[in-house]
Protein backbone atom coordinates (compact mmCIF):
# COMPACT_ATOMS: atom_id res chain seq x y z
CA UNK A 1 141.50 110.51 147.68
CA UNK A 2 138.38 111.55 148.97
CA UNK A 3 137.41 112.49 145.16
CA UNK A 4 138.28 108.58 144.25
CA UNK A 5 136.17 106.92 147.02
CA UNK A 6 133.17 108.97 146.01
CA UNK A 7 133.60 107.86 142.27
CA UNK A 8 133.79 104.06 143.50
CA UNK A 9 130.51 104.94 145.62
CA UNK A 10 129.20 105.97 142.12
CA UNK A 11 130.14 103.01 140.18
CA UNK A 12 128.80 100.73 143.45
CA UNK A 13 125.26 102.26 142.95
CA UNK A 14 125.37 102.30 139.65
CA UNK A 15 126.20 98.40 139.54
CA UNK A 16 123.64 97.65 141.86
CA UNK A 17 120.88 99.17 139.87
CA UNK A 18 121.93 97.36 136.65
CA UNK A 19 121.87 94.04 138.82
CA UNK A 20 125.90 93.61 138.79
CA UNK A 21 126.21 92.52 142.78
CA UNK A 22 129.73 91.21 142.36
CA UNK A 23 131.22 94.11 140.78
CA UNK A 24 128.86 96.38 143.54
CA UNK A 25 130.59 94.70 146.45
CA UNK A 26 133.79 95.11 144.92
CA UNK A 27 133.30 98.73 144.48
CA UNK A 28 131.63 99.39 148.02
CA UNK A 29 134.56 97.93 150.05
CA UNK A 30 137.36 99.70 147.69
CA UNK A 31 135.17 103.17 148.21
CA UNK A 32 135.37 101.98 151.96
CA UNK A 33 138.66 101.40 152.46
CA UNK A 34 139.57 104.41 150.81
CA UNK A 35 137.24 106.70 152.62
CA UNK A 36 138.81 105.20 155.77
CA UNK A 37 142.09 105.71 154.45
CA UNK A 38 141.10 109.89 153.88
CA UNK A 39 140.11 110.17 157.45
CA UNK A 40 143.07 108.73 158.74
CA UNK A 41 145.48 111.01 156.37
CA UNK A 42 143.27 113.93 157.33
CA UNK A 43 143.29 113.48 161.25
CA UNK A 44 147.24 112.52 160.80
CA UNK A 45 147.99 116.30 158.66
CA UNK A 46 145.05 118.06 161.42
CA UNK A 47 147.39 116.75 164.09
CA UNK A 48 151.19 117.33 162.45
CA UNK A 49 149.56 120.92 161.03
CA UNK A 50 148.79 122.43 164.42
CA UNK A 51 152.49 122.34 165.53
CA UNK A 52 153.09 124.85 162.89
CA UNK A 53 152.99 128.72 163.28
């Protein structure tokens, strides 16, 4: 997931240089909400995973 919010971070920049601010906003807040999404996934296995032996 973390791979796919990168990417989108990619495309944002990429957009913005060419001059393409709609489709740069787009791709900021989806690379945003899936970073968000990684941490929260991450912190939720980091917690569940130290139960474990």
């Amino acid at each position: 997931m973390l791979h796919y919010a990168v990417v989108f971070l990619v495309i944002a920049l990429i957009a913005a240089v060419f001059g393409f601010g709609g489709i740069a906003a787009g791709a900021v807040s989806i690379a945003k909400i899936l970073f968000f999404v990684f941490i929260v996934l991450a912190v939720i296995a980091f917690i569940f995973g130290r139960g474990r032996p």
